[in-house]
N, C-alpha and C. Protein backbone atom coordinates (compact mmCIF):
# COMPACT_ATOMS: atom_id res chain seq x y z
N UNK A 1 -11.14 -11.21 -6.64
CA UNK A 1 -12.27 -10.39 -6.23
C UNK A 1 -12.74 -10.77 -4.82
N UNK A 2 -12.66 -11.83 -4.32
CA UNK A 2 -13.20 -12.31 -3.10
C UNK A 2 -12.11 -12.24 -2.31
N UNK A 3 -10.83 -12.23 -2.37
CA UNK A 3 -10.12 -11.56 -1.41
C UNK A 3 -9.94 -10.35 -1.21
N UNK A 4 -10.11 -9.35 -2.21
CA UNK A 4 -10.34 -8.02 -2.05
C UNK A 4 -11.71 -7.29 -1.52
N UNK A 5 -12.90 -8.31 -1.17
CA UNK A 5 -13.80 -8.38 -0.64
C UNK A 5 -13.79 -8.16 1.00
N UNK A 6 -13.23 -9.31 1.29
CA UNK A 6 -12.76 -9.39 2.36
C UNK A 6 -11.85 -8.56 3.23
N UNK A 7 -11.06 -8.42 2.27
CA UNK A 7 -10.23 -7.21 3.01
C UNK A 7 -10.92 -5.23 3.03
N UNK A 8 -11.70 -5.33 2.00
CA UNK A 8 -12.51 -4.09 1.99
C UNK A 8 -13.59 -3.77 3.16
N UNK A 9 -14.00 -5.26 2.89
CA UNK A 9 -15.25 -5.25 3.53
C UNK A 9 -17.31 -5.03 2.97
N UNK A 10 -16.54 -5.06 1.84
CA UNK A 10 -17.69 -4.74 0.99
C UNK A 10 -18.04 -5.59 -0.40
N UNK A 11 -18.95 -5.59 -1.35
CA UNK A 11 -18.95 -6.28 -2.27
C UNK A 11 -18.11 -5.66 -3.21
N UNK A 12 -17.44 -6.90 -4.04
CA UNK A 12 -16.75 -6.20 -5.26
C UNK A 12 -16.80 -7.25 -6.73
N UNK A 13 -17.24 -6.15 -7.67
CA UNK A 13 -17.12 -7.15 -8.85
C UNK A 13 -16.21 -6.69 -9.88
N UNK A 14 -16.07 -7.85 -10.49
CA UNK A 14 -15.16 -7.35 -11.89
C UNK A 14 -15.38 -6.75 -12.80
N UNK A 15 -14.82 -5.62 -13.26
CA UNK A 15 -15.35 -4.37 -14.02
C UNK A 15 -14.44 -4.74 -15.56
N UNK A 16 -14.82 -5.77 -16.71
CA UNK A 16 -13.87 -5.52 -17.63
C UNK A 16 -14.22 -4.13 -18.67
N UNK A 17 -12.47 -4.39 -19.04
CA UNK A 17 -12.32 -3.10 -19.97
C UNK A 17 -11.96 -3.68 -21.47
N UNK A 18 -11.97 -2.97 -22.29
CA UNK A 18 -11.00 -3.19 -23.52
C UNK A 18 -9.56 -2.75 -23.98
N UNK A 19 -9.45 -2.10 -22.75
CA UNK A 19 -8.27 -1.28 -23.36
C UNK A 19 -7.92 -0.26 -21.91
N UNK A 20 -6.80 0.52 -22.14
CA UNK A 20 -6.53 1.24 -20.27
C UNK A 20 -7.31 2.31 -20.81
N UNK A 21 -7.49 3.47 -22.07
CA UNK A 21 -7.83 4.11 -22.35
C UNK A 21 -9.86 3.93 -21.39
N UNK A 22 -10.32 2.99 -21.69
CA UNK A 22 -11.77 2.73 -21.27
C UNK A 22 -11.64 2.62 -19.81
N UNK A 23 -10.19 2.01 -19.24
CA UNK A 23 -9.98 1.85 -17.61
C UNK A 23 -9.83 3.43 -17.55
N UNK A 24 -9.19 4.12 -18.18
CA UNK A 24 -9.08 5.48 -17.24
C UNK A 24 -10.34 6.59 -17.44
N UNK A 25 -11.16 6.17 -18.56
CA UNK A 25 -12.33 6.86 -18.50
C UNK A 25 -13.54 6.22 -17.46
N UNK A 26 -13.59 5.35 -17.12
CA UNK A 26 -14.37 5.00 -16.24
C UNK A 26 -13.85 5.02 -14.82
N UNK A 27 -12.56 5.28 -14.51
CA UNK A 27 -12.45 5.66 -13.04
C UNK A 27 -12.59 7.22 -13.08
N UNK A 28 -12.65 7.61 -14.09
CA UNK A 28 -12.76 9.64 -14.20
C UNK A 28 -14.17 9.74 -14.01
N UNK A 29 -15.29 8.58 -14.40
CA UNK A 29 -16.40 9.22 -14.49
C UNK A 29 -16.90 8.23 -13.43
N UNK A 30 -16.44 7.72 -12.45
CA UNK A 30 -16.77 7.49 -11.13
C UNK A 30 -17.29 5.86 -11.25
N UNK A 31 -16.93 5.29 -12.20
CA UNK A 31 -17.54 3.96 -12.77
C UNK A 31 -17.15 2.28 -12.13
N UNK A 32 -15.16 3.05 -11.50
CA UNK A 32 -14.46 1.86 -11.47
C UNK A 32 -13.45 2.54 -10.09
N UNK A 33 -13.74 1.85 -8.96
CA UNK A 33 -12.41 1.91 -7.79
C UNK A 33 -11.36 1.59 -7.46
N UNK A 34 -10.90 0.67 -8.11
CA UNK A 34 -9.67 -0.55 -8.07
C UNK A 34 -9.12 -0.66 -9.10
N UNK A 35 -8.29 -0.16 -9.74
CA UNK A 35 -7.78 -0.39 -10.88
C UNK A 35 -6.48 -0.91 -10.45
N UNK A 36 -5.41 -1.68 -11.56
CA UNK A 36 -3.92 -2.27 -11.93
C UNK A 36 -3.88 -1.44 -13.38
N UNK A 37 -2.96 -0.27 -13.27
CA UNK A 37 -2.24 0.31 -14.35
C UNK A 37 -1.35 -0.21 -14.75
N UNK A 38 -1.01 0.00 -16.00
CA UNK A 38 0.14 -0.80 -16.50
C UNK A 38 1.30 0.52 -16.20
N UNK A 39 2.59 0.36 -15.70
CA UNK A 39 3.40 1.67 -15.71
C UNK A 39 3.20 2.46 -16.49
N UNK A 40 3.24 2.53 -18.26
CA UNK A 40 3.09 3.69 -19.02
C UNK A 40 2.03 4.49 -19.13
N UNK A 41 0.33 4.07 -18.33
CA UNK A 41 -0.64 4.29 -18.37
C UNK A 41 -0.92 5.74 -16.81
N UNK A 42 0.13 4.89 -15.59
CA UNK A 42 -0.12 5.61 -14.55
C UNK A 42 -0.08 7.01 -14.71
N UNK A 43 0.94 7.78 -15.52
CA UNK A 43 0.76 9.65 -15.49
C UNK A 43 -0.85 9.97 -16.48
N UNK A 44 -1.48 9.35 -16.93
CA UNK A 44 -2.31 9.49 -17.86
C UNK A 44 -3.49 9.04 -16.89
N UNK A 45 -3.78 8.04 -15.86
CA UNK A 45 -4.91 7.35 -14.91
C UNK A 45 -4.59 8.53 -13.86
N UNK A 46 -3.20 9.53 -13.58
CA UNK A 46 -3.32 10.28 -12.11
C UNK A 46 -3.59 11.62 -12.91
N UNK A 47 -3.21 12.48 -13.93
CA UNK A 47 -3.27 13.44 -14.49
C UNK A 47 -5.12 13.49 -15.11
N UNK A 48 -5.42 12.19 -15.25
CA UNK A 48 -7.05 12.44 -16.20
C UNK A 48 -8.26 11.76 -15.42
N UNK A 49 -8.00 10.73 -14.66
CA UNK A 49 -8.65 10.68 -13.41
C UNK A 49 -8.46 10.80 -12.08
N UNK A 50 -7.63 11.34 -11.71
CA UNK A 50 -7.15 11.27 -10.65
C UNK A 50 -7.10 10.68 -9.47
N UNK A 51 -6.18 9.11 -10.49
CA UNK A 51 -5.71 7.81 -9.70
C UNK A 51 -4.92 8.06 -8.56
N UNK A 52 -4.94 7.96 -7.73
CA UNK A 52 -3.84 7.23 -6.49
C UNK A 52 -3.37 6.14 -6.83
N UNK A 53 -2.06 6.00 -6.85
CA UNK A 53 -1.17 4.71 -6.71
C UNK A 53 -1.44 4.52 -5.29
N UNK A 54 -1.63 3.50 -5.11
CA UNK A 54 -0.81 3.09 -3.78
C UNK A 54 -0.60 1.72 -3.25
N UNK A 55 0.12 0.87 -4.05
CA UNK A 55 0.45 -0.65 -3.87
C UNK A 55 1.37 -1.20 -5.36
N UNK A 56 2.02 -2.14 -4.98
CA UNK A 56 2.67 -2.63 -6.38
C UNK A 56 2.75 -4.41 -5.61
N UNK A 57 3.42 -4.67 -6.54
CA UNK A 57 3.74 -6.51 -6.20
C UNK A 57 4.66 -6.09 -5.78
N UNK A 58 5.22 -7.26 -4.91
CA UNK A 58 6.74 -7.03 -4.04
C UNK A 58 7.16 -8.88 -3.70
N UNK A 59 7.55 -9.15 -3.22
CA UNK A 59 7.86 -10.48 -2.30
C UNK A 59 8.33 -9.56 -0.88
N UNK A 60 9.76 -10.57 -0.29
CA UNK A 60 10.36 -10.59 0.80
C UNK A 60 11.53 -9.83 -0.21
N UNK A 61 11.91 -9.97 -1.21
CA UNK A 61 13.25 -9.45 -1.75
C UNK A 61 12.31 -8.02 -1.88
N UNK A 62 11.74 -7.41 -2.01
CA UNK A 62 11.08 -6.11 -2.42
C UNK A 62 10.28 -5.85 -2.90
N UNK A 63 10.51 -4.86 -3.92
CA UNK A 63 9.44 -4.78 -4.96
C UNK A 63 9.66 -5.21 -5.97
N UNK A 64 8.48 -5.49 -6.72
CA UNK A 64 8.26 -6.39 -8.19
C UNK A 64 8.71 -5.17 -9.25
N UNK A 65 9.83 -5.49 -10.50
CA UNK A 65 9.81 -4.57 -11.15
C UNK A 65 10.40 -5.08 -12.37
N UNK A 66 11.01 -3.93 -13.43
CA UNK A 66 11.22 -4.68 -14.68
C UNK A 66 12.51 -3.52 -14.85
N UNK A 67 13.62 -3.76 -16.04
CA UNK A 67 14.64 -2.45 -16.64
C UNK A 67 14.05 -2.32 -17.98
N UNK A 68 14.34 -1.06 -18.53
CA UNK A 68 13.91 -0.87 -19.92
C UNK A 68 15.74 -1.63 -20.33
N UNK A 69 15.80 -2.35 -21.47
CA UNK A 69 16.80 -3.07 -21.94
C UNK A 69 16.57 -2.17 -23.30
N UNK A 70 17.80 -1.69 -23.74
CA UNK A 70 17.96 -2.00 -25.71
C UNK A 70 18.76 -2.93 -25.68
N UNK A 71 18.11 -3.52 -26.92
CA UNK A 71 18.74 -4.98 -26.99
C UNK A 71 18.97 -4.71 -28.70
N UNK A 72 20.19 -5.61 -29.26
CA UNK A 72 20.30 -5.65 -30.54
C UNK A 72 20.51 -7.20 -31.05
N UNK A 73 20.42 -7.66 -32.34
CA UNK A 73 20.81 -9.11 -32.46
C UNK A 73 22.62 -9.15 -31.91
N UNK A 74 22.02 -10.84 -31.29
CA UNK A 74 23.61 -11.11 -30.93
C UNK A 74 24.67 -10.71 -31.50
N UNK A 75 24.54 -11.23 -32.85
CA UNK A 75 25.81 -11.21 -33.84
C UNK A 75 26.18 -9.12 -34.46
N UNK A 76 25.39 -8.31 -34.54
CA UNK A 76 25.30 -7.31 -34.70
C UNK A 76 26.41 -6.34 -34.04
N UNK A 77 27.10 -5.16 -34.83
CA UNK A 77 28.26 -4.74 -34.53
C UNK A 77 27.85 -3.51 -33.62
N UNK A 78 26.77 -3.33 -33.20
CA UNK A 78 26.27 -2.08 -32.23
C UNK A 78 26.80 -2.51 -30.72
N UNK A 79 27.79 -1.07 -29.81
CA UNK A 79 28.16 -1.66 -28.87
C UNK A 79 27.47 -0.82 -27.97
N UNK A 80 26.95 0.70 -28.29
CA UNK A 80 26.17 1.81 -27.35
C UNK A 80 25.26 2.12 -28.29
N UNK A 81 24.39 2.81 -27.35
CA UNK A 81 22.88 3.58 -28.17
C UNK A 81 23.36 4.35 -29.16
N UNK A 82 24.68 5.52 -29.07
CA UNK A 82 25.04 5.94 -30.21
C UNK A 82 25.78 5.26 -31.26
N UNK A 83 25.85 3.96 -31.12
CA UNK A 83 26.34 3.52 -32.98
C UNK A 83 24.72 3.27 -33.39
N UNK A 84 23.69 3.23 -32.76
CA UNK A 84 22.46 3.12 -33.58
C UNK A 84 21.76 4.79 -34.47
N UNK A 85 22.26 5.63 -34.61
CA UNK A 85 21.94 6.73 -35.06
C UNK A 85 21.90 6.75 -36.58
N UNK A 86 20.04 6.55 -36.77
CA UNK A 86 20.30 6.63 -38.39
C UNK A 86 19.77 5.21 -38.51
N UNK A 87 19.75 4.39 -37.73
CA UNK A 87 19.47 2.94 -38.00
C UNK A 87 17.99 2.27 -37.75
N UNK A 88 17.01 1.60 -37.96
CA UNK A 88 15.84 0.92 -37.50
C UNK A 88 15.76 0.80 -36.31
N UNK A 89 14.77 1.26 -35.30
CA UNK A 89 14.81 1.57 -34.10
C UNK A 89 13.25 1.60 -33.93
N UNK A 90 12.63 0.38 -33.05
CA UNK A 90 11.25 0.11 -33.01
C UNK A 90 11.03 0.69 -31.53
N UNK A 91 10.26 1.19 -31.42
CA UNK A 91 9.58 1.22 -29.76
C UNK A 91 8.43 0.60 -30.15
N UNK A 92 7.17 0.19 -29.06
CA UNK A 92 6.30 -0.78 -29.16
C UNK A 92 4.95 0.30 -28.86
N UNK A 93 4.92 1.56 -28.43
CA UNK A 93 3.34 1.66 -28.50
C UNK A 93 3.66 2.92 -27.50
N UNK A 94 2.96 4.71 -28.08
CA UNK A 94 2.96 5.66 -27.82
C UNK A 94 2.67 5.43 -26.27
N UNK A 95 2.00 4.96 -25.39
CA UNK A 95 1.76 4.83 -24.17
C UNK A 95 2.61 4.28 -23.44
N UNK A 96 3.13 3.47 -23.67
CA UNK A 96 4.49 2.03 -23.22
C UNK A 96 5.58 3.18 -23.06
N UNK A 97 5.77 2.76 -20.93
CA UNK A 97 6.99 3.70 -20.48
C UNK A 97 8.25 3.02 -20.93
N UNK A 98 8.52 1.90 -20.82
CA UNK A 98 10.01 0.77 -21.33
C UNK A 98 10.10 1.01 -22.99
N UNK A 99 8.69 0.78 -23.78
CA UNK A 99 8.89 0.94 -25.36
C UNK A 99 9.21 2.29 -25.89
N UNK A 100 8.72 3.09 -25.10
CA UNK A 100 8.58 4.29 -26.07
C UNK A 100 9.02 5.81 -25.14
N UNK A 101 8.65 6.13 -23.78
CA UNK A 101 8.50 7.04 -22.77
C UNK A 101 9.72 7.25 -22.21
N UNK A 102 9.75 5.93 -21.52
CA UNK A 102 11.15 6.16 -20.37
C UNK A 102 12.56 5.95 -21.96
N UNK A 103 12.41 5.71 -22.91
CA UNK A 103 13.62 6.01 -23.59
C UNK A 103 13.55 7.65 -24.53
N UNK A 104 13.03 8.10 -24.49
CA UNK A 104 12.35 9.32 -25.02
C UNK A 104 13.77 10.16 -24.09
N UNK A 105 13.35 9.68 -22.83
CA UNK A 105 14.30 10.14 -21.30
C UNK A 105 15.41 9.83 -21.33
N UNK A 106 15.81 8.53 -21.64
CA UNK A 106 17.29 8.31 -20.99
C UNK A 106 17.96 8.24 -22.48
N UNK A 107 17.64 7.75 -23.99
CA UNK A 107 18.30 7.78 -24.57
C UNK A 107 19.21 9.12 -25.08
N UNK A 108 18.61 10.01 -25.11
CA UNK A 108 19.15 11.38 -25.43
C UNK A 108 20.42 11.63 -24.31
N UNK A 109 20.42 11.23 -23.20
CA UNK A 109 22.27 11.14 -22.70
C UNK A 109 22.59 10.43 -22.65
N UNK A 110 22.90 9.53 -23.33
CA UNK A 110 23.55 8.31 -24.09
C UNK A 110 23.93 8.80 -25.95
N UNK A 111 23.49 10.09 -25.85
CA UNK A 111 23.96 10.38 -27.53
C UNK A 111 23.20 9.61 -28.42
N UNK A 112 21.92 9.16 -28.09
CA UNK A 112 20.67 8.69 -29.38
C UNK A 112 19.34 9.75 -29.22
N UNK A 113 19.12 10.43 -29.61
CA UNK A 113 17.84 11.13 -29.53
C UNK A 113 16.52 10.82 -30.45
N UNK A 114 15.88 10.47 -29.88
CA UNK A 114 14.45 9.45 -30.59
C UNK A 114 13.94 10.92 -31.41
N UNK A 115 13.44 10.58 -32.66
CA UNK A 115 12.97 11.81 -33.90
C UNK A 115 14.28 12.62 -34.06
N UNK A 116 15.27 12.63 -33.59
CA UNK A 116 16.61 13.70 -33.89
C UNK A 116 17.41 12.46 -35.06
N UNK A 117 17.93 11.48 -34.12
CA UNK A 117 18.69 10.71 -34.84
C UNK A 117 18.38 9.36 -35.53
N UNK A 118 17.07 9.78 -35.17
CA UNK A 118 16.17 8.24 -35.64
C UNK A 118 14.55 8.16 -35.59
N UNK A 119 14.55 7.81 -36.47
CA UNK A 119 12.13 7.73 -36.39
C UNK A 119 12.26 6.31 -35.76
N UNK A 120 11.51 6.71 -34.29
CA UNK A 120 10.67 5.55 -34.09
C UNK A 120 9.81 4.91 -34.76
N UNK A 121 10.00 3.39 -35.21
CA UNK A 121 9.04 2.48 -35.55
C UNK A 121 8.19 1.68 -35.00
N UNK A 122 6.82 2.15 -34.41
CA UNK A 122 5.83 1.51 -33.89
C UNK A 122 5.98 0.02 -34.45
N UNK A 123 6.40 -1.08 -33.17
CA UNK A 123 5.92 -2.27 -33.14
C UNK A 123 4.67 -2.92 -33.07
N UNK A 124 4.29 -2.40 -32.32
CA UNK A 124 2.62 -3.00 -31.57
C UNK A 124 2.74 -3.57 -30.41
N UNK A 125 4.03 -3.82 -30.02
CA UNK A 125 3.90 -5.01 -28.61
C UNK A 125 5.46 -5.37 -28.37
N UNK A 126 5.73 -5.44 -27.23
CA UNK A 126 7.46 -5.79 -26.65
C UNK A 126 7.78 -7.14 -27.67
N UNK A 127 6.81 -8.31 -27.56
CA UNK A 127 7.14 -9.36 -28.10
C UNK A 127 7.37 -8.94 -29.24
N UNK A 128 6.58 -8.49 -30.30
CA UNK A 128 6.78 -8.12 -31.92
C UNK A 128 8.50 -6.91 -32.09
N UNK A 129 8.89 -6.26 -30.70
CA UNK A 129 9.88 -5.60 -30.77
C UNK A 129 11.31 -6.64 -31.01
N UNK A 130 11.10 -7.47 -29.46
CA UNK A 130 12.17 -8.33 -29.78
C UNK A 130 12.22 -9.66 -31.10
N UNK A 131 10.73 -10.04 -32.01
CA UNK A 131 11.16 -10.69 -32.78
C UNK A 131 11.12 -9.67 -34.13
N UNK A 132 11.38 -9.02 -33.86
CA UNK A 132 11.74 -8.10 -35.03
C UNK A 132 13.18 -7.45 -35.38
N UNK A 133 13.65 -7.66 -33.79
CA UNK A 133 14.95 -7.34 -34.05
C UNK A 133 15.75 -8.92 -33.98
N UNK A 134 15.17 -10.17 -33.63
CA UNK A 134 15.69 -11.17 -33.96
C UNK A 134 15.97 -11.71 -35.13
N UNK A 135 14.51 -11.13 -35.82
CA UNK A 135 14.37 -11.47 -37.37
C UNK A 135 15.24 -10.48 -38.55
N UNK A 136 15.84 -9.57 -37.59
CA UNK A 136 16.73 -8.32 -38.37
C UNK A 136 15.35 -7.64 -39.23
N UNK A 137 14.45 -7.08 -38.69
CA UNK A 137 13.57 -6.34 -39.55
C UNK A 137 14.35 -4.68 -39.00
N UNK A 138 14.50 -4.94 -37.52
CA UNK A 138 15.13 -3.85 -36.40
C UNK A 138 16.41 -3.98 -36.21
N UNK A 139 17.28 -2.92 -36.19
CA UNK A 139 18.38 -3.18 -35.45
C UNK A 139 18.57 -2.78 -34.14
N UNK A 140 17.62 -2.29 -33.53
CA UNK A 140 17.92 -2.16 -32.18
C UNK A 140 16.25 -2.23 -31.64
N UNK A 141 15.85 -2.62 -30.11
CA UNK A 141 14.46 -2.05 -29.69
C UNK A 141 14.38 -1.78 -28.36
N UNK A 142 14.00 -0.57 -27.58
CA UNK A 142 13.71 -1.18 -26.34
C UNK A 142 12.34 -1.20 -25.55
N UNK A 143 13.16 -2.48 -24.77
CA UNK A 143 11.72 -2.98 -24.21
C UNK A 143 11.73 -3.50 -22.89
N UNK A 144 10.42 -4.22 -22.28
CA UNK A 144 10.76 -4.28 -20.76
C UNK A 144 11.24 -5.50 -20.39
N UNK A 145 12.64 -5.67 -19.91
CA UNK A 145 12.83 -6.54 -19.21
C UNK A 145 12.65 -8.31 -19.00
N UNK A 146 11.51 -8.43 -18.16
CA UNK A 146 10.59 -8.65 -17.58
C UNK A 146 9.90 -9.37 -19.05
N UNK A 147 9.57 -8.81 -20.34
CA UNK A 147 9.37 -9.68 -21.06
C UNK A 147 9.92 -10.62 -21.89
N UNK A 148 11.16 -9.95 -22.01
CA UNK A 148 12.27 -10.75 -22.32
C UNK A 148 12.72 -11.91 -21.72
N UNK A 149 12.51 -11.97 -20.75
CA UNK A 149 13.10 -13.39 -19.65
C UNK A 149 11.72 -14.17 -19.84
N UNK A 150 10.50 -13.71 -19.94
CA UNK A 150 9.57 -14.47 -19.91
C UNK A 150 9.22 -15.53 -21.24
N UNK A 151 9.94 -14.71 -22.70
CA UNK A 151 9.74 -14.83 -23.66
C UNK A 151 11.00 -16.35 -23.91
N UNK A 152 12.00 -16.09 -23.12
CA UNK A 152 13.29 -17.13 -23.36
C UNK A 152 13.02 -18.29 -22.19
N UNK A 153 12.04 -17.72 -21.10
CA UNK A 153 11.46 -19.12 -19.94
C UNK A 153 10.54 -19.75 -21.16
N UNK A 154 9.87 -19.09 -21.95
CA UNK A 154 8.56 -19.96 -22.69
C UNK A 154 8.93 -20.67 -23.69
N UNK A 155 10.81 -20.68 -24.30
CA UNK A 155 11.28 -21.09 -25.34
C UNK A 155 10.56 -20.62 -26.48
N UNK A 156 9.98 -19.16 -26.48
CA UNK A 156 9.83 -18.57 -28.04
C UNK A 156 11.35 -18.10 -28.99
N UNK A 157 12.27 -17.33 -27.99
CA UNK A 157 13.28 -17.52 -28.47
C UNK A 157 14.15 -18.34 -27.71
N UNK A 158 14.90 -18.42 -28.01
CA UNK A 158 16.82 -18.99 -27.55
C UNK A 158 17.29 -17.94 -27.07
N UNK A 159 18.15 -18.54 -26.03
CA UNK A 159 19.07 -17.49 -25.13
C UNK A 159 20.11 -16.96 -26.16
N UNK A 160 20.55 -16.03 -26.02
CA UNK A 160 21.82 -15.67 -26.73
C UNK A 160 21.16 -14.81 -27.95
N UNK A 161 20.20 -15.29 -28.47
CA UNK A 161 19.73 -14.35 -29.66
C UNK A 161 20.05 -12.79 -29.76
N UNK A 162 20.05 -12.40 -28.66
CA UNK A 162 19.99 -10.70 -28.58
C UNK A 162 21.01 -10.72 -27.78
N UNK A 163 21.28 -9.10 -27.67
CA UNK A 163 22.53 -8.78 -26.68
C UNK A 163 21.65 -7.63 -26.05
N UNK A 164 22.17 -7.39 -24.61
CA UNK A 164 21.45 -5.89 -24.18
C UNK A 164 22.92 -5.02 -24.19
N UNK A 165 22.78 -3.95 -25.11
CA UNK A 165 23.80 -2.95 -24.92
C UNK A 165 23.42 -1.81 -23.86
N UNK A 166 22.45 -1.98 -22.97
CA UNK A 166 21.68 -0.28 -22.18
C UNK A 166 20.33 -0.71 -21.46
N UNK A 167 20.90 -0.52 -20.34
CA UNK A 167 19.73 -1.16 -19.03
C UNK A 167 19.82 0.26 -18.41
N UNK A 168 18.01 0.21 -17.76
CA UNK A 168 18.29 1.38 -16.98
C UNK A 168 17.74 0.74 -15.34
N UNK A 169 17.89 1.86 -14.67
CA UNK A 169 17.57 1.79 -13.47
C UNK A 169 16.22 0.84 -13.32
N UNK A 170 15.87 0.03 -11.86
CA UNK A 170 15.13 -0.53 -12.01
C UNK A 170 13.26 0.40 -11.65
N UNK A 171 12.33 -0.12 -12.61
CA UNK A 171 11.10 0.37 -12.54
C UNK A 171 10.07 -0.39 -11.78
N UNK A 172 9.79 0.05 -10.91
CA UNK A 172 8.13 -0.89 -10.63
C UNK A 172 7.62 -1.01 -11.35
N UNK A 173 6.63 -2.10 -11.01
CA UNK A 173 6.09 -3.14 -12.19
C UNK A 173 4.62 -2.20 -11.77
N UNK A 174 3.68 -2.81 -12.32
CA UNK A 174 1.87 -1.91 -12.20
C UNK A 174 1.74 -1.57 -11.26
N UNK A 175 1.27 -0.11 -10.98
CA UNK A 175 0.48 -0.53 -9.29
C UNK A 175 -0.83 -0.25 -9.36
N UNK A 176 -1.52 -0.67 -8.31
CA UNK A 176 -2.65 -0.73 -7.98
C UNK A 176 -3.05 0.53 -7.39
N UNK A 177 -4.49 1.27 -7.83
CA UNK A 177 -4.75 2.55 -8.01
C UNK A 177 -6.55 2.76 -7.05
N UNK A 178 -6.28 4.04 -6.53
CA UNK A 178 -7.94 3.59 -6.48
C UNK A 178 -8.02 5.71 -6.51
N UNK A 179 -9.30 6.36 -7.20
CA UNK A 179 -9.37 7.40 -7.16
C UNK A 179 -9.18 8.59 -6.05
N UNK A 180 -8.91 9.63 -6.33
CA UNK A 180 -8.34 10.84 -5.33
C UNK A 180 -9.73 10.87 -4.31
N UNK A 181 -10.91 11.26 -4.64
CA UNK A 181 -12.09 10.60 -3.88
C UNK A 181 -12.67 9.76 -3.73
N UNK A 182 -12.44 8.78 -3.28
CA UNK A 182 -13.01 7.96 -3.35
C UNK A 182 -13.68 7.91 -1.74
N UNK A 183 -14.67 7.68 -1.60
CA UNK A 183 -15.31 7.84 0.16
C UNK A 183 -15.17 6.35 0.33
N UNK A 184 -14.91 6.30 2.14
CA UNK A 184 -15.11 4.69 2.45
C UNK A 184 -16.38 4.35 2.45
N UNK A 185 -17.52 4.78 2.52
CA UNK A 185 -18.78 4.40 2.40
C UNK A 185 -19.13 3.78 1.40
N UNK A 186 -20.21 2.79 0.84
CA UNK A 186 -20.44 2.57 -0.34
C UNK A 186 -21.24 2.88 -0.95
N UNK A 187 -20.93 3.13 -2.29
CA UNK A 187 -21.99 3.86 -3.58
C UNK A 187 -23.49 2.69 -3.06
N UNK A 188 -23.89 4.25 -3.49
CA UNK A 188 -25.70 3.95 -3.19
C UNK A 188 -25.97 2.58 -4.52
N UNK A 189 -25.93 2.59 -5.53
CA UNK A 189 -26.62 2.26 -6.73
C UNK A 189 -25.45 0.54 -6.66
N UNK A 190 -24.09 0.93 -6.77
CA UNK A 190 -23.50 -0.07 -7.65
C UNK A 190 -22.66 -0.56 -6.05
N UNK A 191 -21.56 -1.87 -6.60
CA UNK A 191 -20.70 -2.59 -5.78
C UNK A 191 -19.07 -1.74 -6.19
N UNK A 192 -18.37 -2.26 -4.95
CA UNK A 192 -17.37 -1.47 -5.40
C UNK A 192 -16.91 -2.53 -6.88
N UNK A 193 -16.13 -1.25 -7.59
CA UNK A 193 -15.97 -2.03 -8.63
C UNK A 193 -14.05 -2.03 -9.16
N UNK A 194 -13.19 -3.37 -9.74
CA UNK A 194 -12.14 -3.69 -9.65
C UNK A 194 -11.94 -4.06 -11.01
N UNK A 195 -10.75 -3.93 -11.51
CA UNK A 195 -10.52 -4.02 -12.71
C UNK A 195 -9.06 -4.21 -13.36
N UNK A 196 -8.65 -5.02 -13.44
CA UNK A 196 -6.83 -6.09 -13.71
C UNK A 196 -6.70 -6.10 -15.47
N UNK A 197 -6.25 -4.76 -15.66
CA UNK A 197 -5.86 -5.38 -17.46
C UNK A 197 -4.69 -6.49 -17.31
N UNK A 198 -4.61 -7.27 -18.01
CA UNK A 198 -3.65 -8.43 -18.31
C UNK A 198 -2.96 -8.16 -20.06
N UNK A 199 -1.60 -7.53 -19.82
CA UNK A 199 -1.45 -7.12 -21.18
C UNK A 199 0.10 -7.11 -21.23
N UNK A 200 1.02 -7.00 -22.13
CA UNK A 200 2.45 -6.79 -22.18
C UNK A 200 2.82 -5.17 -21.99
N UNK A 201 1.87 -4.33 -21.99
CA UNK A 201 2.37 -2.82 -21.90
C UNK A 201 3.02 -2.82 -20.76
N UNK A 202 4.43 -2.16 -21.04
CA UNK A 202 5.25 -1.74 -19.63
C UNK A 202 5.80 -0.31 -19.78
């Protein structure tokens, strides 16, 4: 907050939320300037409040981003999305572009069509995707990336547990949003106001 101060030029405080649903109603009703969308949230923050993207994480190598992976247990005889047809198939949460959105998209030309050849099974969360298909509750899930490597740096699982049969192109990771009007002047009443969900949705 105090470096985004600085660089604004103005006061800014932290606006928490409970949820993106409460982040995107309060930048619609003029409440919140600074938001971090989670990717699956951004068509829903530009279509219902009308967020501007305009920033993501990057380094010197680029930009910060994640692949949607299906992954199946190691030992498991699935080698493409179509030997899973007919089989347990979790996505993690109607909003989630890696769990549920961006495969909606790419699985159907790959010969798996999500509700054609298979009911999605709401996980709740990337982590509960991949230990569900570790634990064989799932035989296949996909999810982002990005949590997967984080999940095998933290030693929750072991390397090797899963296999990825289907990576897609790479996605930017959140970006940082601020509304279609927003004036440089500052609101009469309040400070500008900023707001960072911290969550696994990708």
């Amino acid at each position: 907050m105090d470096h985004l101060a600085r660089c604004v030029g103005k006061k800014v405080v932290n606006f928490p939320v409970q949820n993106y649903a409460a982040q995107i109603e309060a930048m619609r009703s003029g409440r919140l300037h600074i938001a971090l969308y989670p990717t699956g949230a951004v068509g829903f923050a530009v279509n219902l409040a009308g967020a501007v993207p305009f920033a993501v994480n990057g380094s010197a190598r680029g930009v910060s981003g994640y692949k949607v992976q299906a992954i199946v247990k190691a030992d498991s005889p699935y080698q493409k999305l179509a030997d899973l047809k007919g089989k347990r198939v979790a996505h993690t949460a109607p909003s989630s572009n890696s769990g549920n959105l961006a495969p909606r998209v790419y699985f159907g030309e790959e010969g798996l069509k999500p509700d054609a050849d298979y009911k999605p099974l709401m996980s709740g969360g990337h982590d509960k995707s991949v230990m569900g298909v570790v634990n064989g509750d799932y035989d296949m899930a996909p999810i982002a990336s990005d949590v997967l490597d984080r999940m095998i740096q933290r030693g929750t699982i072991k390397p090797g547990l899963v296999r990825v049969i289907w990576e897609s192109p790479l996605f930017p990771t959140s970006p940082w949003a601020m509304p279609y009007d927003l004036k440089p002047e500052p609101p009469r009443r309040s400070p500008i106001a900023s707001s960072a969900m911290r969550g696994t949705t990708r």
